[in-house]
C-alpha atoms as a PDB file:
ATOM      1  CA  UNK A   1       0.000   0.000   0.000  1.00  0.00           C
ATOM      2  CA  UNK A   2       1.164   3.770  -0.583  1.00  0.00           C
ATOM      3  CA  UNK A   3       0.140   6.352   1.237  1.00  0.00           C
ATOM      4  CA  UNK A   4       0.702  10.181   1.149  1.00  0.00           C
ATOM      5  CA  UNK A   5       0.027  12.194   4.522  1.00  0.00           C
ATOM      6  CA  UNK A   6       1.066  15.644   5.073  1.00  0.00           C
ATOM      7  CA  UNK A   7       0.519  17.155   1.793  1.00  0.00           C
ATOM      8  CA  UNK A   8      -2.231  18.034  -0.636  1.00  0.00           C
ATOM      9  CA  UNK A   9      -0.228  17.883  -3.836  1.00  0.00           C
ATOM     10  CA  UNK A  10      -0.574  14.779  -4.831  1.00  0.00           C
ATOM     11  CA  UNK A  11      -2.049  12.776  -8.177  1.00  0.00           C
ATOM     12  CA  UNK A  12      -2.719   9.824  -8.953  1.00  0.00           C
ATOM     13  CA  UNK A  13      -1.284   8.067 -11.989  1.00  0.00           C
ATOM     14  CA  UNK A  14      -4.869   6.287 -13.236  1.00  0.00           C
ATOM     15  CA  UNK A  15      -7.928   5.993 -12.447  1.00  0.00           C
ATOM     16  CA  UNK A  16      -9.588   4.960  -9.146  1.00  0.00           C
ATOM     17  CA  UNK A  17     -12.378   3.943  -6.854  1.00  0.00           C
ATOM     18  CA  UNK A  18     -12.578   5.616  -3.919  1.00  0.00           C
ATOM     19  CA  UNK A  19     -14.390   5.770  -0.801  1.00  0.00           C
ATOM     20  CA  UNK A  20     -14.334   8.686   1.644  1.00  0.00           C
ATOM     21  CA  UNK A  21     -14.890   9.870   5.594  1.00  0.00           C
ATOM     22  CA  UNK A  22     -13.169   9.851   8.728  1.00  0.00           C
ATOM     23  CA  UNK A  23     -12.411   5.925   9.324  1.00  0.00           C
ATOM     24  CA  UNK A  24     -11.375   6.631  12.985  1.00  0.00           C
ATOM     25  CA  UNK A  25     -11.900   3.321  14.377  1.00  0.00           C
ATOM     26  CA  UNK A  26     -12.099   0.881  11.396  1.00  0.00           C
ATOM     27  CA  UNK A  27     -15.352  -0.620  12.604  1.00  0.00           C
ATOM     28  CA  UNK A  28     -17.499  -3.097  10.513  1.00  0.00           C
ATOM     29  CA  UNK A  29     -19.031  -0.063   8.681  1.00  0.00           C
ATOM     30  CA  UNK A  30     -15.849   1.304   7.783  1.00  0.00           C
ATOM     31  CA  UNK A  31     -14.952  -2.299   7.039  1.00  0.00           C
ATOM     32  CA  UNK A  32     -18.130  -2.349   4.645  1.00  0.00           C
ATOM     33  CA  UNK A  33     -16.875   0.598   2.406  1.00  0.00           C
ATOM     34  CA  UNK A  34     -13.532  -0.654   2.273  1.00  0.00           C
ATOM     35  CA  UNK A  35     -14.645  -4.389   1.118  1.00  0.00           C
ATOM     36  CA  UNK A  36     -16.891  -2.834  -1.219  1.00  0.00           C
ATOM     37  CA  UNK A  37     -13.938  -0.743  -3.112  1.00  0.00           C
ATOM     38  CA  UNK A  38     -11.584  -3.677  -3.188  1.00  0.00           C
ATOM     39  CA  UNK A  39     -14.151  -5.644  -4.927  1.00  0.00           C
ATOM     40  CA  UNK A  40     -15.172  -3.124  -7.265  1.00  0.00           C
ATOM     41  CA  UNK A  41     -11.612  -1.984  -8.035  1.00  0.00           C
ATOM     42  CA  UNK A  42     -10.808  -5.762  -9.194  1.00  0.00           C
ATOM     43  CA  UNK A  43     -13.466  -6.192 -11.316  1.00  0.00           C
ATOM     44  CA  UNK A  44     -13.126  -2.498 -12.909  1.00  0.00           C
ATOM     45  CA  UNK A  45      -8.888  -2.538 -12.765  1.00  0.00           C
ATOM     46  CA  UNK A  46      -8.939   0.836 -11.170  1.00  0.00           C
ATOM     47  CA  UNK A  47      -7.064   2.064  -7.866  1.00  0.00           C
ATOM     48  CA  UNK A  48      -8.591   1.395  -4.678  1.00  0.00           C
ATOM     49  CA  UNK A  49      -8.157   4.093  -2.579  1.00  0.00           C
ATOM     50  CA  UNK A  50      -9.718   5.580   1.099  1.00  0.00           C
ATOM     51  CA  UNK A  51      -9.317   9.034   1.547  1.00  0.00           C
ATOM     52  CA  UNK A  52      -9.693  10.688   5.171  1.00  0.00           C
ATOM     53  CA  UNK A  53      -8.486  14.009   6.527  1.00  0.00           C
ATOM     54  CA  UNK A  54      -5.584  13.890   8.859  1.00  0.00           C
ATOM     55  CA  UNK A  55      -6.908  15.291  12.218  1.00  0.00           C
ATOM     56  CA  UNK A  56      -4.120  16.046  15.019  1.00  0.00           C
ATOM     57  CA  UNK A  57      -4.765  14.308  18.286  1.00  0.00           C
ATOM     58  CA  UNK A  58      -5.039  17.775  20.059  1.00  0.00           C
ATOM     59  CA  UNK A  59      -8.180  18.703  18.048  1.00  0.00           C
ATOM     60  CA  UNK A  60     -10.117  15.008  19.011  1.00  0.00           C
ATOM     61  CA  UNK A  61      -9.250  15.448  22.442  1.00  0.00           C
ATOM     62  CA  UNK A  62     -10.854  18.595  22.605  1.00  0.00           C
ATOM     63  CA  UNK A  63     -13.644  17.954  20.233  1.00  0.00           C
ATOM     64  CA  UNK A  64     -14.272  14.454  21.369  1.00  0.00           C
ATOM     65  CA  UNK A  65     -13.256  14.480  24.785  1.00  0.00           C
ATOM     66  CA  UNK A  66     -11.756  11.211  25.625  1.00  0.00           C
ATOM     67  CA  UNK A  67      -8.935  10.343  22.759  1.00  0.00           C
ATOM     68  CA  UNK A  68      -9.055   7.933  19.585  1.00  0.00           C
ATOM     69  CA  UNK A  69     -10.104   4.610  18.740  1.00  0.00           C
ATOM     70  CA  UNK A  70      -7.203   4.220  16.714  1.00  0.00           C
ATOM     71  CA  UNK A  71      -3.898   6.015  16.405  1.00  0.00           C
ATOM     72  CA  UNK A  72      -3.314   7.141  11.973  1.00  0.00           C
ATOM     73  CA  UNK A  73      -0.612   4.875  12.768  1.00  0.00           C
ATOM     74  CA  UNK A  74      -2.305   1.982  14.056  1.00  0.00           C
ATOM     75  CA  UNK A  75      -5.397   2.594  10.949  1.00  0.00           C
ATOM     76  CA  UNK A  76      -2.223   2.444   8.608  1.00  0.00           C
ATOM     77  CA  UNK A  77      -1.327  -1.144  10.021  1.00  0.00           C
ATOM     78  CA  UNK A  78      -4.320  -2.386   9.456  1.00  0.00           C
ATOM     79  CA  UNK A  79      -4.667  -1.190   6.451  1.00  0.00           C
ATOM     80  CA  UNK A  80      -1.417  -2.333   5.550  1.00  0.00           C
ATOM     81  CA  UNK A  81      -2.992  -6.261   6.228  1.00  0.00           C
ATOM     82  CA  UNK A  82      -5.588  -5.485   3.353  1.00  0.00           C
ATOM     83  CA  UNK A  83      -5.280  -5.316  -0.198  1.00  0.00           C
ATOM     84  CA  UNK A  84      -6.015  -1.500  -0.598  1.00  0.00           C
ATOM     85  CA  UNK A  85      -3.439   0.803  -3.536  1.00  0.00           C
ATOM     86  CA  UNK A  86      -3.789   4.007  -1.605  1.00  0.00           C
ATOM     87  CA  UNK A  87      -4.324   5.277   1.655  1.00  0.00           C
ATOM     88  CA  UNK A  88      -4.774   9.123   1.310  1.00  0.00           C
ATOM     89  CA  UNK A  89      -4.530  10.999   4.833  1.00  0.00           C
ATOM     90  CA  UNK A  90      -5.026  14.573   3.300  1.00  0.00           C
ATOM     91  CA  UNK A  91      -4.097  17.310   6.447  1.00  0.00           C
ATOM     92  CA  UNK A  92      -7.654  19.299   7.591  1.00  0.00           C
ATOM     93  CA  UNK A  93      -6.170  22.825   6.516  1.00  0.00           C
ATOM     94  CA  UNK A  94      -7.852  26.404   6.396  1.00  0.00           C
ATOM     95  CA  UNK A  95      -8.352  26.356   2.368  1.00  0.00           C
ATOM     96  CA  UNK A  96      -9.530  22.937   2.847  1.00  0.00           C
ATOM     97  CA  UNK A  97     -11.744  23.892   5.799  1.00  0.00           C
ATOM     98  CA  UNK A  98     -13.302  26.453   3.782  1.00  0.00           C
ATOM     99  CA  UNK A  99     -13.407  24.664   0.419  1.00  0.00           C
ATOM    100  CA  UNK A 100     -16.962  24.504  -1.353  1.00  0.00           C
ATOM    101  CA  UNK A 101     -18.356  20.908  -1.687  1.00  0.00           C
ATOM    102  CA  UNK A 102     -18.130  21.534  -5.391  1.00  0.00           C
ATOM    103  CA  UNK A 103     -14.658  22.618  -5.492  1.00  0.00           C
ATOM    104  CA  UNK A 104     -13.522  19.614  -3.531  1.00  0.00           C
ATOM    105  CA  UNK A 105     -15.302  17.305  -6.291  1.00  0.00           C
ATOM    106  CA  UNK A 106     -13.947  18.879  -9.513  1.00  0.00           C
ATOM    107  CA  UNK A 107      -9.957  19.427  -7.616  1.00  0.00           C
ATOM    108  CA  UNK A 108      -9.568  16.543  -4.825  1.00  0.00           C
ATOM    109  CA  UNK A 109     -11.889  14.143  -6.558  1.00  0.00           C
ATOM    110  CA  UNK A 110     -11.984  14.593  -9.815  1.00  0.00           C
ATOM    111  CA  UNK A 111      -8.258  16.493 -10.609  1.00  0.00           C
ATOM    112  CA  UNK A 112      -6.174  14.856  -8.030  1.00  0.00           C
ATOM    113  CA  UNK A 113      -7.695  11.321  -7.474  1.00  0.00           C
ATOM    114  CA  UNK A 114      -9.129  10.908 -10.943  1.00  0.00           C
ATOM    115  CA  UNK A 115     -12.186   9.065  -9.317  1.00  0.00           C
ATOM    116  CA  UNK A 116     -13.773   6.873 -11.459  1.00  0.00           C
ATOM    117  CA  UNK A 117     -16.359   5.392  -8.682  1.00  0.00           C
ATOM    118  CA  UNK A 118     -17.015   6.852  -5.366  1.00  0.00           C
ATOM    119  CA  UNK A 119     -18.637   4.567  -2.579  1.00  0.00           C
ATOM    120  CA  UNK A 120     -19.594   6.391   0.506  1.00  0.00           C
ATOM    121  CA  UNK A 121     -22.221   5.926   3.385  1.00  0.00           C
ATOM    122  CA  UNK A 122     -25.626   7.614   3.464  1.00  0.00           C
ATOM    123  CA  UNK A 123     -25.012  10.399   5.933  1.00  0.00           C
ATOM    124  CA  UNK A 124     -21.373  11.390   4.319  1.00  0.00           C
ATOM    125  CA  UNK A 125     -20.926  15.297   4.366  1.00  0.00           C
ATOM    126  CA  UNK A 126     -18.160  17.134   3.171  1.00  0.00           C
ATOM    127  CA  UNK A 127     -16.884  20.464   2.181  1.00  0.00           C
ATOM    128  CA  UNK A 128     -17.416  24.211   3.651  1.00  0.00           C
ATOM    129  CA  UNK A 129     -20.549  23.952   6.689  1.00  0.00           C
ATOM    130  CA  UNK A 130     -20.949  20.316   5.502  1.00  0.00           C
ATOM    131  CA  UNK A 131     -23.140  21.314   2.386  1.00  0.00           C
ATOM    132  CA  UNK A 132     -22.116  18.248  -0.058  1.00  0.00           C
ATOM    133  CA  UNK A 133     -23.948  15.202   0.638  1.00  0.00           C
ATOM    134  CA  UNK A 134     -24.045  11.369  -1.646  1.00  0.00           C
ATOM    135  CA  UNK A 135     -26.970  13.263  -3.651  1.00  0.00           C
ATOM    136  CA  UNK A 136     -24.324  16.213  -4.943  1.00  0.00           C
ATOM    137  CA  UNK A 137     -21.829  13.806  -5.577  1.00  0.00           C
ATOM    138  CA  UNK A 138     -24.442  11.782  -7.899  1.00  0.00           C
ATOM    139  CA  UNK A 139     -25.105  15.366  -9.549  1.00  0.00           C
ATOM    140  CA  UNK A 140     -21.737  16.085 -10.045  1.00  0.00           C
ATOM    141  CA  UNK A 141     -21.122  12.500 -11.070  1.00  0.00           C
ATOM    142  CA  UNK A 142     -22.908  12.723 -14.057  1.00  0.00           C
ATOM    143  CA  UNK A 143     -20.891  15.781 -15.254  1.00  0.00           C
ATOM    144  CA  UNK A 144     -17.759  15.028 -14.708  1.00  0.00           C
ATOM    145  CA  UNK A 145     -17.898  10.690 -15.638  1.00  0.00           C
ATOM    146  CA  UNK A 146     -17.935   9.282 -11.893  1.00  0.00           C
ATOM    147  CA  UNK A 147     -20.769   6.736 -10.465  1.00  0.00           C
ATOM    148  CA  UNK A 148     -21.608   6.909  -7.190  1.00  0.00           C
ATOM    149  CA  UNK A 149     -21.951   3.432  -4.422  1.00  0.00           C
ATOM    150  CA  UNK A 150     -23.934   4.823  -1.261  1.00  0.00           C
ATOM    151  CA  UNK A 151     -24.053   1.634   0.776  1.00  0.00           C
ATOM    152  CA  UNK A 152     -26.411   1.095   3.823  1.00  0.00           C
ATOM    153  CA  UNK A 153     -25.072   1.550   7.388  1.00  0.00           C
ATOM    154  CA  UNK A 154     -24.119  -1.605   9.113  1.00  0.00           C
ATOM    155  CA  UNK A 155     -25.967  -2.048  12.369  1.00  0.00           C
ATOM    156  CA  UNK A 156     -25.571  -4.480  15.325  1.00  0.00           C
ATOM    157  CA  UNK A 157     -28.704  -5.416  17.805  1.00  0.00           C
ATOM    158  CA  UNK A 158     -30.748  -3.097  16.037  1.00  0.00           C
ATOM    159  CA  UNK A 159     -29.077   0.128  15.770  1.00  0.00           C
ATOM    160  CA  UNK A 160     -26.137   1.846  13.559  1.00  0.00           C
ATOM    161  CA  UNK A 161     -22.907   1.210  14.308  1.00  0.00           C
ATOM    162  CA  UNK A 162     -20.926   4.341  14.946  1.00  0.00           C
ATOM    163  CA  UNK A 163     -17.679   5.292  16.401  1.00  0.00           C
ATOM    164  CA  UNK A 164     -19.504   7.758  18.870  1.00  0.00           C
ATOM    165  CA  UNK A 165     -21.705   4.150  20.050  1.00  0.00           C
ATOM    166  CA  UNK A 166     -18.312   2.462  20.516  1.00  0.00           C
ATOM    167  CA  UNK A 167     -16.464   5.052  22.086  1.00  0.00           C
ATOM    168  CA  UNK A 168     -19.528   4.646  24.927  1.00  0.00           C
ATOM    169  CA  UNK A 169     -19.164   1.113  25.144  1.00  0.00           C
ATOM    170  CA  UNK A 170     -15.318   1.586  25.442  1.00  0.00           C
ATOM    171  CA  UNK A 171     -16.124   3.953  28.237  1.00  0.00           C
ATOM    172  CA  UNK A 172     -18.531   1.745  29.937  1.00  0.00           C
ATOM    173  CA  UNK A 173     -15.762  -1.100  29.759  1.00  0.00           C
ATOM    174  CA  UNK A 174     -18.238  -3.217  27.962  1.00  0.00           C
ATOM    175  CA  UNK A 175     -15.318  -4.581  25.559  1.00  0.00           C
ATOM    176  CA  UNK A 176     -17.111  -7.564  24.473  1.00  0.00           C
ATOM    177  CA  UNK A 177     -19.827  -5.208  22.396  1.00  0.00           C
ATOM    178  CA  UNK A 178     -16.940  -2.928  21.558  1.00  0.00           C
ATOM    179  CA  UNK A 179     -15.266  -5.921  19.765  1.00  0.00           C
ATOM    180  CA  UNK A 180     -18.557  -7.198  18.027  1.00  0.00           C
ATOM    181  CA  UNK A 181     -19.186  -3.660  16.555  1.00  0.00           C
ATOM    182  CA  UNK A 182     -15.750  -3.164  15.656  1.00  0.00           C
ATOM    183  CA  UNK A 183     -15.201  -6.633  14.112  1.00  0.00           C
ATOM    184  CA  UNK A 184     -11.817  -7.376  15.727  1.00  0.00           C
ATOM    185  CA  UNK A 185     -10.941  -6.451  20.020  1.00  0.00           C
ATOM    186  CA  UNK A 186      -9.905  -3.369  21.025  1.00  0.00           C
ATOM    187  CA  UNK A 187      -6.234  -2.986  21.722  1.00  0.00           C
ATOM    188  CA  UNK A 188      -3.950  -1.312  23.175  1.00  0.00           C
ATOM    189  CA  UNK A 189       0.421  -1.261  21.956  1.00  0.00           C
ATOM    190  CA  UNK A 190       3.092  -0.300  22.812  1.00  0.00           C
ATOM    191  CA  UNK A 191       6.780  -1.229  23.572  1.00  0.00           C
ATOM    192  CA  UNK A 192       7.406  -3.743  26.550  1.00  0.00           C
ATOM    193  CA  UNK A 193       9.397  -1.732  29.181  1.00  0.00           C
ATOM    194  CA  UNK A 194      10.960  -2.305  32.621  1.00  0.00           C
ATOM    195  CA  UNK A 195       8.183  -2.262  35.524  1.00  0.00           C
ATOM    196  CA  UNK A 196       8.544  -2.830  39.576  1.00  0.00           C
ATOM    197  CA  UNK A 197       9.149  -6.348  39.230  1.00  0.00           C
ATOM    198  CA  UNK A 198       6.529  -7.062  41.950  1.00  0.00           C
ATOM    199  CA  UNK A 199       5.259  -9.966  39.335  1.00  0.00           C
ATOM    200  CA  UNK A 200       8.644 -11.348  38.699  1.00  0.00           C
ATOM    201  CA  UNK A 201       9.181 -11.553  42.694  1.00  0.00           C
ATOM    202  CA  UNK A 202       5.549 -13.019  43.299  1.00  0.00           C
ATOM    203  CA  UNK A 203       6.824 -16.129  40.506  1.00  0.00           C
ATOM    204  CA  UNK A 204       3.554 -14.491  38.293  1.00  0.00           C
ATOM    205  CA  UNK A 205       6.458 -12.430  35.914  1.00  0.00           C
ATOM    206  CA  UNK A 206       4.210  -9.301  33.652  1.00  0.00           C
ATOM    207  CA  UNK A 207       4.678  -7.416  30.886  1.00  0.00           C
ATOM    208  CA  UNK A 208       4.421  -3.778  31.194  1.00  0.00           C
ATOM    209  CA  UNK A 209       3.651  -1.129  28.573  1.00  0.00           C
ATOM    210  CA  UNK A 210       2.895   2.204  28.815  1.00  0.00           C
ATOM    211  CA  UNK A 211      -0.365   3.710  27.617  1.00  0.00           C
ATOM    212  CA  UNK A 212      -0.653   5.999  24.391  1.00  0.00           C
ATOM    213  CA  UNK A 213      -1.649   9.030  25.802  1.00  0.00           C
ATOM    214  CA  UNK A 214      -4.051  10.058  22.491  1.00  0.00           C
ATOM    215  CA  UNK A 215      -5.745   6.945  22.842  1.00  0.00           C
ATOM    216  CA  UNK A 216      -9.163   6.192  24.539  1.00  0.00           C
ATOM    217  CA  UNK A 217      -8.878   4.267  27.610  1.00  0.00           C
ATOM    218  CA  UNK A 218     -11.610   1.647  28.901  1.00  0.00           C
ATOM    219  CA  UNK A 219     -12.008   1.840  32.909  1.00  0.00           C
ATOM    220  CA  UNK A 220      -8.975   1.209  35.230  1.00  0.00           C
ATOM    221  CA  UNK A 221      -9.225  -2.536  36.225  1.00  0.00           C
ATOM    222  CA  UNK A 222      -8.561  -5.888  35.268  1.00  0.00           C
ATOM    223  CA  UNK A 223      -9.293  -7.833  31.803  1.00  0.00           C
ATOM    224  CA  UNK A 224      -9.089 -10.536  30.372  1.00  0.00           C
ATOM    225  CA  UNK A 225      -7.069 -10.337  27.008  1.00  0.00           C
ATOM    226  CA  UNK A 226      -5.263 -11.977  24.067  1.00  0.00           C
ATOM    227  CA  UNK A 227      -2.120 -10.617  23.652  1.00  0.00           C
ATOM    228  CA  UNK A 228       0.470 -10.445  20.162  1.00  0.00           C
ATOM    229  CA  UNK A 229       3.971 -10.322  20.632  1.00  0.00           C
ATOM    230  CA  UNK A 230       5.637 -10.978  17.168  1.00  0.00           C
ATOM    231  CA  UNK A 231       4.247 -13.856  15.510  1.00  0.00           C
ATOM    232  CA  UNK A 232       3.096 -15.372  19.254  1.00  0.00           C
ATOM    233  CA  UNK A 233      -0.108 -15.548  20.931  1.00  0.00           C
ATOM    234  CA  UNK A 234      -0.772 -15.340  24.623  1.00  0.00           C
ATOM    235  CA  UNK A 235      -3.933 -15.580  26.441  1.00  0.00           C
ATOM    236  CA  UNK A 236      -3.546 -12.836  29.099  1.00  0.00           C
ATOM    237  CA  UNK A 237      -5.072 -11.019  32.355  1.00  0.00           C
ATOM    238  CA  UNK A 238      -4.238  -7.325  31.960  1.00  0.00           C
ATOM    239  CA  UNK A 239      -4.266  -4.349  34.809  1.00  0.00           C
ATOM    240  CA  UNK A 240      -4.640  -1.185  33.359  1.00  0.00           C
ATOM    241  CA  UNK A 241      -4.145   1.880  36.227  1.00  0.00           C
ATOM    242  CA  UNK A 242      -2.081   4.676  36.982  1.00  0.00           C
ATOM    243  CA  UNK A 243       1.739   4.058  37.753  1.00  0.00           C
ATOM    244  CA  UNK A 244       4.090   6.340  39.888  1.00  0.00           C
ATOM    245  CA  UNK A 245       7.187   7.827  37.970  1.00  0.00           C
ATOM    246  CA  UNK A 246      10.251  10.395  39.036  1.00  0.00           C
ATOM    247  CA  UNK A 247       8.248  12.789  37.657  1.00  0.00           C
ATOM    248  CA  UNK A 248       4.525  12.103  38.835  1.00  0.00           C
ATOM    249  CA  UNK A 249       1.846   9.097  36.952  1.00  0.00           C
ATOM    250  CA  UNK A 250       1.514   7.556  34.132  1.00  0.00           C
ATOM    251  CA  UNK A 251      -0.985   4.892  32.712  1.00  0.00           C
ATOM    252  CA  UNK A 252       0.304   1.633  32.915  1.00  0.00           C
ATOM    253  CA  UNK A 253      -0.547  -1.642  31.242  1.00  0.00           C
ATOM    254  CA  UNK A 254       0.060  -4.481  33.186  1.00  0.00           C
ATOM    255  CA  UNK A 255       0.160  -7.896  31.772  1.00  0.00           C
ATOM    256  CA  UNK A 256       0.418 -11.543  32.970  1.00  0.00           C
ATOM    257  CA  UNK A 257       0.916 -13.721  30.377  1.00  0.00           C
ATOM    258  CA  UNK A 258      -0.349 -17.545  30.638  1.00  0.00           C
ATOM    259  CA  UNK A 259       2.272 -20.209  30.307  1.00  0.00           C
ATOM    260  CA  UNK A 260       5.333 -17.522  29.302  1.00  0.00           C
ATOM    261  CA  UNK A 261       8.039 -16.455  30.818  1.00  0.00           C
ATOM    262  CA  UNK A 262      10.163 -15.182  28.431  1.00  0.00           C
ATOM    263  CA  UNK A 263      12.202 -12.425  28.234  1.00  0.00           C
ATOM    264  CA  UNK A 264      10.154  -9.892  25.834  1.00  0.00           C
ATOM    265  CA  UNK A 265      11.811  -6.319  26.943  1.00  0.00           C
ATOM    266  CA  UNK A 266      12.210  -4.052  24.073  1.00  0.00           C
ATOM    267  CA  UNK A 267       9.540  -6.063  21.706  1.00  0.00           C
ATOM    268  CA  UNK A 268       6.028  -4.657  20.488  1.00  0.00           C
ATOM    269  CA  UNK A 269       3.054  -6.135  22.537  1.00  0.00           C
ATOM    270  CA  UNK A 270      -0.527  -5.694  21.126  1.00  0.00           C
ATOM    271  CA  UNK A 271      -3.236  -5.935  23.830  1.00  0.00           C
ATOM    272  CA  UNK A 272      -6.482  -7.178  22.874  1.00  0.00           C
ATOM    273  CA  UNK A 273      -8.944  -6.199  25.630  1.00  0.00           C
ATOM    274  CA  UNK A 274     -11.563  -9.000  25.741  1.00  0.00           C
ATOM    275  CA  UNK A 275     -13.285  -9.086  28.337  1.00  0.00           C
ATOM    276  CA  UNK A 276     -13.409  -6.638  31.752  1.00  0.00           C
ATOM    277  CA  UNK A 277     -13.054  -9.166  34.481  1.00  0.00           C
ATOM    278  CA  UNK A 278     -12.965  -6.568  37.940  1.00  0.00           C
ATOM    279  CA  UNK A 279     -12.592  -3.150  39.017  1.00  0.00           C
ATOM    280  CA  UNK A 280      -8.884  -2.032  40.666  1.00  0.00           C
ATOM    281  CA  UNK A 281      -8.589  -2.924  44.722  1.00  0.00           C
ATOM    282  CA  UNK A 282      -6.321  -2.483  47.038  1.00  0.00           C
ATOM    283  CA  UNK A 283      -4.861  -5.878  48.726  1.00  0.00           C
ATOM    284  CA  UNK A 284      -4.066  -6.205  52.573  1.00  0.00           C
ATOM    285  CA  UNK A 285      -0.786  -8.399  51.292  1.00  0.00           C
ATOM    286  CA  UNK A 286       1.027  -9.733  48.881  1.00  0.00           C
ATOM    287  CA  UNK A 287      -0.176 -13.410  49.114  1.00  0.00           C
ATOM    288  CA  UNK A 288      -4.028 -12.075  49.112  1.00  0.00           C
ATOM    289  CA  UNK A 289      -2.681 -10.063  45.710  1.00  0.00           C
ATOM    290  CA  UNK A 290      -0.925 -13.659  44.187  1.00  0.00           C
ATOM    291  CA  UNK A 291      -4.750 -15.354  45.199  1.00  0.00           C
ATOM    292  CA  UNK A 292      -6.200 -13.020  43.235  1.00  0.00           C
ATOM    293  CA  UNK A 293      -3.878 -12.850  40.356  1.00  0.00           C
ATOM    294  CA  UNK A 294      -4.226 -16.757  40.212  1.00  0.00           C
ATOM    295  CA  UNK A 295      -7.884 -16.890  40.467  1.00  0.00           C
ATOM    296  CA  UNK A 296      -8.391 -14.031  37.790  1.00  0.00           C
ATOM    297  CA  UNK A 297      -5.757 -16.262  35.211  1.00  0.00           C
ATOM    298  CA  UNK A 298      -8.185 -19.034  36.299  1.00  0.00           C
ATOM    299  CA  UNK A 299     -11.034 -17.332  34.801  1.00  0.00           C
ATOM    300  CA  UNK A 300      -9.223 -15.536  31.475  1.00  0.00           C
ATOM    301  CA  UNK A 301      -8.095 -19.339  30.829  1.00  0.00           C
ATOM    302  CA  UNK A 302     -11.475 -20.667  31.066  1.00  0.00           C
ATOM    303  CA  UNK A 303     -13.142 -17.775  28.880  1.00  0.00           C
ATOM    304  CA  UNK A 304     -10.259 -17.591  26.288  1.00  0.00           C
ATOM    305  CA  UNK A 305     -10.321 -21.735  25.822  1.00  0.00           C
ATOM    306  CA  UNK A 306     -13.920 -20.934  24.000  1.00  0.00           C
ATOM    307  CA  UNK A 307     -12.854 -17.515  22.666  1.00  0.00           C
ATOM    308  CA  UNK A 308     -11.230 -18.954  19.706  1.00  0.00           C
ATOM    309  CA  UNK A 309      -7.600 -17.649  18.590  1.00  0.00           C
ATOM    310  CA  UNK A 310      -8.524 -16.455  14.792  1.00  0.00           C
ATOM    311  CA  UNK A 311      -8.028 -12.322  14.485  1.00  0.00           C
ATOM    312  CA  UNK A 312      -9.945 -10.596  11.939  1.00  0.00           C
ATOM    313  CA  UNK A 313      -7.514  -7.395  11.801  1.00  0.00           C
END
């Protein structure tokens, strides 16, 4: 896959299909769009291609309040796994901001991505106050030799899947849901760094990462997870809580791993929050702590043995 980010001079070099919007979370409706422009740009031989503006962290903190679904990095990986030609992150600027929906058609689609098919969801709006809508682009698609794919949204138990209903469920630590309406479990990465060592000395060794800071966080506490480190696969109980440092707190990810005890320090861990298992509490020792740490891997091994191990994303 190629991407350009940063810049909006680019062109492609023939034509494409392309589907548009803000693809923060890669959920099953995003998923939709995307499947639906890798089929269409086999059977057509044109360029599949997503396009999405490149919003900085700062702005969907303050806007949304309680950080991303997915780091542009992480959205790249994934998209990286699929079979998509481009991946255009185009940065939200002022002449952008202010850009008429017809203007963006004839330069961004039309000019710069030489769109041959667009495939976008019902309530897609771009362009200056969010004027152009799938009906302008089907105007404008007749003038300027582009169809237009508006695709139903996908739902689960009855209503629309939406980043803004996942984000709720993250919040609400109901990770199970969160997984079903994203299509693959939430995670959290990072690199594996040195922790207290209170694990190693208890014989229950952890992994410890520490939490992307732009990222949305589910409720402190414990959870059962499945965890990637390289090409291996460990069934997990996780801690996720505040950590002291020299210079004040930081998030912490704490992970036991079942049946490893490798040394992984320096290596990438993905953290694939299944299932929240208990709240944070404070333990009278450290034997009542190593009870509970061996009754919760109890549990995560008995709900991960009918999990299954297959990862969509």
């Amino acid at each position: 896959m190629q991407y350009s980010t940063g810049t909006t001079e680019f062109t492609l070099d023939r034509p494409s299909v392309v589907t548009l919007g803000k693809f923060d979370g890669m959920h099953k409706g995003h998923q939709k769009l995307l499947n639906r422009v890798l089929e269409i740009s086999q059977e057509r031989n044109l360029l599949s291609v997503l396009f999405t503006f490149d919003v900085s962290p700062a702005v969907i903190l303050k806007n949304g309040g309680s950080g991303m679904l997915l780091t542009n990095e992480e959205r790249r990986d994934i998209l990286c796994r699929s079979r998509l030609d481009w991946l255009v992150e185009c940065p939200f600027e002022k002449s952008l901001m202010h850009m008429e929906a017809e203007d963006f058609v004839r330069d961004m689609l039309v000019k710069r991505l030489r769109a041959a098919m667009l495939v976008v969801g019902p309530d897609f709006r771009f362009g200056h106050q969010r004027k152009g809508t799938p009906e302008l682009l089907k105007r404008m698609g007749a003038e300027y030799g582009f169809s237009v794919e508006v695709l139903d949204k996908e739902t689960y138990k009855g209503e629309e899947i939406s980043s803004t209903r996942i984000r709720e469920a993250v919040l609400q630590g109901q990770m199970d849901e969160v997984g079903r309406m994203l299509g693959f479990p939430y995670f959290l990465s990072g690199e594996i760094i040195h922790g207290r060592q209170l694990g190693r000395k208890l014989g229950i060794p952890t992994t410890n990462l520490r939490a992307d800071g732009r990222r949305l966080l589910p409720p402190f506490g414990v959870y059962i997870t499945r965890n990637i480190i390289g090409d291996r696969d460990f069934g997990g109980i996780t801690n996720i809580g505040t950590k002291p440092t020299v210079n004040g707190e930081f998030v912490g990810v704490e992970t036991h791993l079942f049946s490893c005890n490798m040394n992984l320090y320096g290596e990438n861990e993905r953290v694939e929050l299944l299932k929240f298992l208990r709240k944070e509490k404070k333990f009278n020792s450290v034997e009542e702590l190593k009870r509970q740490i061996l009754a919760d891997e109890e549990e995560g091994r008995q709900y991960i043995s009918g999990y299954g191990t297959g990862r969509n994303i």
